[in-house]
Protein backbone atom coordinates (compact mmCIF):
# COMPACT_ATOMS: atom_id res chain seq x y z
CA UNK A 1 4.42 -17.83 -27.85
CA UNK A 2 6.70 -20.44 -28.39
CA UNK A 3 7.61 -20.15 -32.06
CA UNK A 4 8.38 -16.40 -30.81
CA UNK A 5 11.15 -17.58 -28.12
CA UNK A 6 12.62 -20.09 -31.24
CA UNK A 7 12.91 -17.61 -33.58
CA UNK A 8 15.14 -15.06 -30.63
CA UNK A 9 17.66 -18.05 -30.78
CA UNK A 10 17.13 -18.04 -26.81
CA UNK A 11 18.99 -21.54 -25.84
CA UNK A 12 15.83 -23.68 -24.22
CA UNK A 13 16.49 -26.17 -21.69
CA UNK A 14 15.67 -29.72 -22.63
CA UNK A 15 13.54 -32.45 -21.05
CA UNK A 16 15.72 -35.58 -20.00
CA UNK A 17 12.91 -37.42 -19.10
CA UNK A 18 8.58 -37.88 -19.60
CA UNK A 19 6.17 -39.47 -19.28
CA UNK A 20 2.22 -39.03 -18.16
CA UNK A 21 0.27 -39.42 -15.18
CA UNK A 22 -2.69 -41.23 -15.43
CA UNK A 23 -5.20 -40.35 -12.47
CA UNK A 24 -8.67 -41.98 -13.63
CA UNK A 25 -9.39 -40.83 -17.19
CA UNK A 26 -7.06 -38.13 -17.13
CA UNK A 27 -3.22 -38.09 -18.63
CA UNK A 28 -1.06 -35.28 -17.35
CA UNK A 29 1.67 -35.35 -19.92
CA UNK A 30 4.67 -34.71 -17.13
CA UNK A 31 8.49 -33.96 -17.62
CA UNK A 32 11.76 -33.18 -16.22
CA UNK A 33 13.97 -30.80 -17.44
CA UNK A 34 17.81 -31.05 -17.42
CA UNK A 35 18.40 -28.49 -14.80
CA UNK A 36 16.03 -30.52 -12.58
CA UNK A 37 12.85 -28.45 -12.94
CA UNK A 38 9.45 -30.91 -12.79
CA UNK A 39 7.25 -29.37 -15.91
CA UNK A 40 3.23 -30.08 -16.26
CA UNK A 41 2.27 -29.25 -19.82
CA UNK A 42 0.01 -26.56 -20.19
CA UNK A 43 -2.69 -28.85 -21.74
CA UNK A 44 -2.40 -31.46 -18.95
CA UNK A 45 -2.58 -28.35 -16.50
CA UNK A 46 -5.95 -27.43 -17.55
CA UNK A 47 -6.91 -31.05 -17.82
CA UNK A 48 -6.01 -31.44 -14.27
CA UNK A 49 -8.66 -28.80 -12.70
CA UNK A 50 -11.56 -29.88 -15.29
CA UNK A 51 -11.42 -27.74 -17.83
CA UNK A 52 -13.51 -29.18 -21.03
CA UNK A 53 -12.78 -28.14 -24.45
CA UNK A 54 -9.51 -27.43 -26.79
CA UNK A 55 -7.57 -25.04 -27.17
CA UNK A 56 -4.10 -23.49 -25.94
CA UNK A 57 -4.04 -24.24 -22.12
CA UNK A 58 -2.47 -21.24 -21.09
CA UNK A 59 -4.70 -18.66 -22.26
CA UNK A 60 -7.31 -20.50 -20.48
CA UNK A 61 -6.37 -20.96 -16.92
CA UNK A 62 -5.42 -17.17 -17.18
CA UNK A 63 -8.85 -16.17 -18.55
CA UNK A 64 -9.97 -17.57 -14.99
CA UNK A 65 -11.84 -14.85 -13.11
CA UNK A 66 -11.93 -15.98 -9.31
CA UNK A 67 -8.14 -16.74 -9.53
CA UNK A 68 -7.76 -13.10 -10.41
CA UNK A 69 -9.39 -11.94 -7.21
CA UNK A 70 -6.27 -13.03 -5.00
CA UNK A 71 -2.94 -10.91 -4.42
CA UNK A 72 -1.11 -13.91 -5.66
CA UNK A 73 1.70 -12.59 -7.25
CA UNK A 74 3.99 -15.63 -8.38
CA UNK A 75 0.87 -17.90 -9.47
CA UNK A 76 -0.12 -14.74 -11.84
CA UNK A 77 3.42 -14.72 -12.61
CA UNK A 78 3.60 -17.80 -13.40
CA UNK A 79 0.45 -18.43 -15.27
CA UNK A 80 1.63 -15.65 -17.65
CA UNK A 81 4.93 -16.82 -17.42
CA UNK A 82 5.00 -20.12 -18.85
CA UNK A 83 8.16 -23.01 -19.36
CA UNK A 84 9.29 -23.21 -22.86
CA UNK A 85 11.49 -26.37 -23.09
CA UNK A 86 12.40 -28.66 -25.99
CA UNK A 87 11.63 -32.40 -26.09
CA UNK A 88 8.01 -32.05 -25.17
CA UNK A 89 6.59 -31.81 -28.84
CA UNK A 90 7.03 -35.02 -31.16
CA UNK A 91 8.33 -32.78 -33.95
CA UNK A 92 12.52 -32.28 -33.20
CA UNK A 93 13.36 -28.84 -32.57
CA UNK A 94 9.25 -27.09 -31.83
CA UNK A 95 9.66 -25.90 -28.17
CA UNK A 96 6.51 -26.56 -25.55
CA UNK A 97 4.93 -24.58 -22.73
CA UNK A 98 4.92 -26.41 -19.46
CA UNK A 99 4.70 -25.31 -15.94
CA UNK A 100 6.43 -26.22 -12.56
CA UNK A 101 4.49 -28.94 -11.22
CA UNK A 102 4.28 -26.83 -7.93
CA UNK A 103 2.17 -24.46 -10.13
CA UNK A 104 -0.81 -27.08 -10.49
CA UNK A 105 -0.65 -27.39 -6.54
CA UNK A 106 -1.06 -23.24 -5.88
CA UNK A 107 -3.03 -22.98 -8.63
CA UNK A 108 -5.81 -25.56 -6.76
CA UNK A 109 -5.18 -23.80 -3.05
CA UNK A 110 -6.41 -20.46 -4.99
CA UNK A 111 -9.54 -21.68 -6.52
CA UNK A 112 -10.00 -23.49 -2.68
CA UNK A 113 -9.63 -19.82 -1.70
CA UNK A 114 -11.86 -18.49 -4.03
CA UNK A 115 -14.95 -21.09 -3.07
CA UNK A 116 -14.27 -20.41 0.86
CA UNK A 117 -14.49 -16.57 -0.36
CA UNK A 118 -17.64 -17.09 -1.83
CA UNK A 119 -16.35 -15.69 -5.45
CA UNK A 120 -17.35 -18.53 -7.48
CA UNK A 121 -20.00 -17.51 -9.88
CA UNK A 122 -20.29 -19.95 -12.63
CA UNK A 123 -20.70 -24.07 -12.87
CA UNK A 124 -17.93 -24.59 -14.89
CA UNK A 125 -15.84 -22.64 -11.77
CA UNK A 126 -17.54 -25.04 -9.53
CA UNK A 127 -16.32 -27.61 -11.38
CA UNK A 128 -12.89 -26.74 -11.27
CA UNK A 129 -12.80 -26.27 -7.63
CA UNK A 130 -14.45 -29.94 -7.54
CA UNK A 131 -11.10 -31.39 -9.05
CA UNK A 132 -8.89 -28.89 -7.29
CA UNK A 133 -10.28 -30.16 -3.60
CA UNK A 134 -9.84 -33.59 -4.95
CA UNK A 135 -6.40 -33.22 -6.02
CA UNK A 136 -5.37 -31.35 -3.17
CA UNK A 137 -6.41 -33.91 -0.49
CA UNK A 138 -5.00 -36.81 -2.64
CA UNK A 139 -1.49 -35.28 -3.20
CA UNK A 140 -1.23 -34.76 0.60
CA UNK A 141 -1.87 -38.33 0.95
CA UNK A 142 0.33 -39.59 -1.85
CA UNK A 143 2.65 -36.72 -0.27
CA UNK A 144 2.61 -38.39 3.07
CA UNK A 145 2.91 -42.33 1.99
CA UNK A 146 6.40 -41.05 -0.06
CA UNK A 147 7.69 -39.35 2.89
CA UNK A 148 7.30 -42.54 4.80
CA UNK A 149 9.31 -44.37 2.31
CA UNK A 150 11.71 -42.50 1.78
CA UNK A 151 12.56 -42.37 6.07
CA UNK A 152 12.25 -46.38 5.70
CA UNK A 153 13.93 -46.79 2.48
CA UNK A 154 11.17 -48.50 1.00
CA UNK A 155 11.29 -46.13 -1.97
CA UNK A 156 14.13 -48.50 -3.49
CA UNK A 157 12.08 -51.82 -3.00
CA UNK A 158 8.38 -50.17 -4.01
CA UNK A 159 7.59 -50.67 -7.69
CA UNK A 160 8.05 -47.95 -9.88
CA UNK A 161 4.81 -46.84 -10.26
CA UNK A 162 3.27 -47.55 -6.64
CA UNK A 163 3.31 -43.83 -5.99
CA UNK A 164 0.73 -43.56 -9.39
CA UNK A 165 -1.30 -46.26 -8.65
CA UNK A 166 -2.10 -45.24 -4.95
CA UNK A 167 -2.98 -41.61 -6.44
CA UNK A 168 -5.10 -43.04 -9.36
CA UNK A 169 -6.79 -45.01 -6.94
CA UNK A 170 -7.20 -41.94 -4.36
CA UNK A 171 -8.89 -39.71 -7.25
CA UNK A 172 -11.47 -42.91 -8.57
CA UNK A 173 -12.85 -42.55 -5.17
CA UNK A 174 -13.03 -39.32 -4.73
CA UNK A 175 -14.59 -38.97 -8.70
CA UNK A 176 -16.52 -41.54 -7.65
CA UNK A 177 -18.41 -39.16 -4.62
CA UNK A 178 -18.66 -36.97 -7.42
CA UNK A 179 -20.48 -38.33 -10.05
CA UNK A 180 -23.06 -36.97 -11.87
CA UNK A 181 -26.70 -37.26 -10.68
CA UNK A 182 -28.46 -35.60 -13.14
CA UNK A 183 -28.49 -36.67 -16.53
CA UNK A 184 -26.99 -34.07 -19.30
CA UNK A 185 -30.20 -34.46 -20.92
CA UNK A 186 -32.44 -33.65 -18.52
CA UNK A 187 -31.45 -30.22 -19.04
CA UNK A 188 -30.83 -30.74 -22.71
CA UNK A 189 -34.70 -31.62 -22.89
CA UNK A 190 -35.91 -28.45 -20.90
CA UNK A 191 -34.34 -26.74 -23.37
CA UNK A 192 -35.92 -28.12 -26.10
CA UNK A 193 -39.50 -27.65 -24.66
CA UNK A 194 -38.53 -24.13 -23.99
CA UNK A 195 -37.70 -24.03 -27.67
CA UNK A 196 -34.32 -22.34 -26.70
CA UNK A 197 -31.10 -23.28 -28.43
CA UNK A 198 -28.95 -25.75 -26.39
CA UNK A 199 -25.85 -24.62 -25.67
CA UNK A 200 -23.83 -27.47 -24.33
CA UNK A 201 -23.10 -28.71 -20.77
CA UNK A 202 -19.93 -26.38 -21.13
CA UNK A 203 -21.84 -22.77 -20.70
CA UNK A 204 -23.70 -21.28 -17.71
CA UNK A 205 -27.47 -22.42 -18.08
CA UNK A 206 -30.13 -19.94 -17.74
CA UNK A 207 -30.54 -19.22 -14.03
CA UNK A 208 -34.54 -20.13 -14.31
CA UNK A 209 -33.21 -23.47 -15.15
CA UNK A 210 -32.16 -24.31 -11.17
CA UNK A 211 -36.50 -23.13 -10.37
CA UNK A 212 -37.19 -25.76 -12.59
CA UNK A 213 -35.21 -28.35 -11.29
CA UNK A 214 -36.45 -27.01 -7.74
CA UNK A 215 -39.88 -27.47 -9.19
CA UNK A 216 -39.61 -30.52 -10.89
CA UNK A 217 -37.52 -32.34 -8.86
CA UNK A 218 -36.94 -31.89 -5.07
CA UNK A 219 -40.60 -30.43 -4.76
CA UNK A 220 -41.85 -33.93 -5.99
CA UNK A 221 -39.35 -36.66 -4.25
CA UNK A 222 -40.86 -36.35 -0.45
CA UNK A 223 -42.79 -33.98 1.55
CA UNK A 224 -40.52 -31.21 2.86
CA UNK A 225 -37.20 -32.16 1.32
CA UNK A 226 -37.04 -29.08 -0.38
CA UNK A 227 -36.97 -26.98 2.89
CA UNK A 228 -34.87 -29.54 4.71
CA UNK A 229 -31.92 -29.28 1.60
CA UNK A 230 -31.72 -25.61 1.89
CA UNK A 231 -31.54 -25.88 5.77
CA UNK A 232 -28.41 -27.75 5.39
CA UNK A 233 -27.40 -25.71 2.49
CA UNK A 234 -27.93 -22.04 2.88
CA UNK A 235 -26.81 -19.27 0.55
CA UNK A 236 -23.91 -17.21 1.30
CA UNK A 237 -24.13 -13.14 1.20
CA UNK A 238 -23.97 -12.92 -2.26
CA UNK A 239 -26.83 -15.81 -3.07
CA UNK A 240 -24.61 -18.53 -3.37
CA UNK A 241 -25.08 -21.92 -2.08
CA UNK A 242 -21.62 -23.97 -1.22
CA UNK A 243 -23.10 -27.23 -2.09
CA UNK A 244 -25.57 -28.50 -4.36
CA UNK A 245 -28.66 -29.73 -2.65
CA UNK A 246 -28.32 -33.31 -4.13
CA UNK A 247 -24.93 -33.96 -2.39
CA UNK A 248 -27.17 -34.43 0.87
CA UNK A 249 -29.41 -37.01 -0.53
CA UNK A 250 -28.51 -40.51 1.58
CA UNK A 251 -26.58 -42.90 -0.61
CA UNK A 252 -28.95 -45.93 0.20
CA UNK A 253 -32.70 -43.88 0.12
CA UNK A 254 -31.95 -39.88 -1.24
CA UNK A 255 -29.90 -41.16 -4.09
CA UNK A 256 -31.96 -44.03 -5.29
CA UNK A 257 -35.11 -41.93 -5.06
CA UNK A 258 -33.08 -39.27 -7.18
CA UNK A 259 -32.38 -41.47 -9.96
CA UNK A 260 -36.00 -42.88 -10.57
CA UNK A 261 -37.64 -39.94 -10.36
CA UNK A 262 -34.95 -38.25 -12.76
CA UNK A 263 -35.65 -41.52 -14.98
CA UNK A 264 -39.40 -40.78 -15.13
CA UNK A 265 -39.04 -37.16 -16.10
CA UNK A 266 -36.59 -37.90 -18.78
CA UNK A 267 -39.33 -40.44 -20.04
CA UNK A 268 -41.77 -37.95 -19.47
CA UNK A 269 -39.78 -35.39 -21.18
CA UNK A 270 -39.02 -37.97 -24.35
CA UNK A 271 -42.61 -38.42 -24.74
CA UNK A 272 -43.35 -34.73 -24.74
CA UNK A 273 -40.72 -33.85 -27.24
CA UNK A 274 -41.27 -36.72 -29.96
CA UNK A 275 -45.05 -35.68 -29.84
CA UNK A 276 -44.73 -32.33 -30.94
CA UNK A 277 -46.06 -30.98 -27.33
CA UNK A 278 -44.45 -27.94 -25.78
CA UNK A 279 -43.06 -27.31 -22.02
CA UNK A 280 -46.75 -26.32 -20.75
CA UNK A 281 -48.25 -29.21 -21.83
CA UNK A 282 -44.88 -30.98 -20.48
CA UNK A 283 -45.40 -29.51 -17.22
CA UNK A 284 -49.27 -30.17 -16.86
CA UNK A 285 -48.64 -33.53 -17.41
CA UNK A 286 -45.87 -33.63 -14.88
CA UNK A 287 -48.40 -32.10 -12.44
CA UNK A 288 -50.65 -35.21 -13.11
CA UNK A 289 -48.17 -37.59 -12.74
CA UNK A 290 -45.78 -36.58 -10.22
CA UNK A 291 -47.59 -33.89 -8.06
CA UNK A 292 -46.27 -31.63 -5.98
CA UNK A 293 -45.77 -33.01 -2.06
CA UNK A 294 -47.01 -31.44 1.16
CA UNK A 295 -45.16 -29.81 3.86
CA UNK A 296 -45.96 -32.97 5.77
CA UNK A 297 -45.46 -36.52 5.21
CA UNK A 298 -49.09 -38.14 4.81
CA UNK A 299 -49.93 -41.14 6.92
CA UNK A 300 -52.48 -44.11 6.19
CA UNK A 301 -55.53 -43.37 7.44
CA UNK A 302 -58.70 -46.20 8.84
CA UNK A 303 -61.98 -43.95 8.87
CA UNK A 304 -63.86 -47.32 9.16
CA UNK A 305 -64.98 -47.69 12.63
C-alpha cells in the first residue's frame, strides 16, 4: 500500500517528531506529523489491543470480526484508510502507515461494545478486549491528571515524561490483575495426551478443552466451587460467559489453591507424557490422586463414644 502511494508521486506529509511509548512491555512507536496530526503506527496499533504474531498491522485489525458488527462508519473508514507519512521508516524516502492516535481510543470503545453485546466469540477476541478495557480506563486517568496541569500550569514544571510514567505505571497494575493463571502448558500437555497436534496459545482451542479444565480443575479444588463460579458467572443468550471463572477465585485462598493444584496436574501430566501413557491412563490416575469433591464440604467426624 505504501510503495503504491510513492510511486503516484502523491506529496506525503512528514513526521517532525517520534518517539515510542512504553506502557509495560509494550512500545507504541508514536509520531507527529507536520500539519499537527498525532500518528500510531500500524504495528504499535495492533500491539496496543494484544494482538500476537507478525505481520502487516493493518490487514489485521481489519480482519477483526466483532468490530465489523457496529455501524461505525469513520473507525471502518479509518481502519481501511490508513496515514502514509514519511520519516517513520529508517530507510530515507519509504513512506509508513500510521493512524490518528484517536483511532486506537475508538477502536478500544468498539471492541468494549462488542463484549457488552455479547459478540465476542473467540479467546484471542477476549484478549483484545482485556487490553482495550485496560487502556481505556488508564487514558481517562492519564487524561484527567493532564487536564489538571495544564489549568495549574504544572505542565511546564512536570518532567517530560511524567505523563508516561504515570500511564506505564497505570497499565502494570492493571496487567498485573490480569495475569495468567493457567500455565500455557497445561493445555499444551492435554494436547499431547490427546495425541492432537498443538497449535499454539494463538488459535481457538478445541471447545472440549474448557470440560476438561471444568473436570480437572474446579471440580477438584473444593466442594461446590464449580456451581458457586457459574452462579457468579452465568452465560449470556448465546452461551457465553463474560468472565472466566478463575477471575473470582480470592487473591489470598482461591488463587493460591489454583496454583498448587495447577502445579500438581502439570506434574501429573509430565509424568504421564515422559512414560509413554496416554490421556486415559492420565485421567485415572488423576481420579486417584485428586478426586472429584462433593456437593458439600465434609466435616471431621468422632464416632468414638
Amino acid at each position: 500500500m505504501a510503495k503504491k502511494a510513492q510511486s503516484s508521486g502523491a506529496k506525503l506529509p512528514e513526521a517532525t517528531h517520534k518517539g515510542a511509548l512504553k506502557i509495560g512491555e509494550l512500545v507504541i512507536p508514536c509520531f507527529v506529523l507536520e500539519d499537527g496530526r498525532r500518528v500510531i503506527s500500524g504495528r504499535g496499533m495492533t500491539a496496543a489491543i494484544g494482538m500476537k504474531g507478525r505481520g502487516q498491522g493493518i490487514a489485521r485489525i481489519s480482519t477483526l470480526k466483532v468490530l465489523n458488527s457496529f455501524e461505525n462508519n469513520n473507525l471502518a473508514l479509518a481502519i481501511k484508510s490508513p496515514i502514509q507519512f514519511l520519516g517513520g521508516s529508517p530507510k530515507v524516502g519509504v513512506p509508513s502507515d500510521g493512524f490518528e492516535a484517536t483511532v486506537l481510543q475508538d477502536l478500544c470503545e468498539a471492541l468494549l461494545q462488542a463484549r457488552d453485546a455479547g459478540l465476542l466469540k473467540t479467546e484471542a477476541e477476549r484478549r483484545y478486549v482485556q487490553f482495550a478495557d485496560m487502556l481505556i480506563r488508564s487514558f481517562a486517568r492519564v487524561g484527567i491528571i493532564a487536564l489538571v496541569d495544564e489549568a495549574t500550569g504544572f505542565q511546564a514544571d512536570r518532567p517530560a515524561d511524567a505523563l508516561e510514567r504515570y500511564l506505564e505505571k497505570l497499565i502494570s497494575k492493571e496487567l498485573a490483575a490480569w495475569a495468567k493463571k493457567f500455565p500455557d502448558e497445561f493445555y499444551e500437555n492435554i494436547y499431547k495426551l490427546k495425541g492432537w497436534t498443538w497449535p499454539g496459545m494463538g488459535k481457538n482451542r478445541y471447545s472440549v478443552v474448557g470440560n476438561y479444565t471444568r473436570d480437572l480443575v474446579f471440580e477438584r479444588i473444593a466442594p461446590g466451587l464449580l456451581p458457586e463460579l457459574e452462579r457468579k458467572s452465568p452465560k449470556d443468550d448465546k452461551g457465553n460467559r463474560p468472565n472466566k471463572l478463575h477471575q473470582w477465585l480470592t487473591k489470598d485462598i482461591g488463587d493460591p489453591m489454583l496454583a498448587q493444584h495447577l502445579h500438581t496436574l502439570v506434574m501429573f501430566q509430565r509424568l504421564a507424557i515422559a512414560n509413554g501413557h496416554g490421556w486415559g491412563r492420565f485421567v485415572k490416575t488423576v481420579d486417584q490422586v485428586l478426586p472429584k469433591k462433593g456437593s458439600t464440604l465434609e466435616l471431621p467426624l468422632d464416632f468414638h463414644d
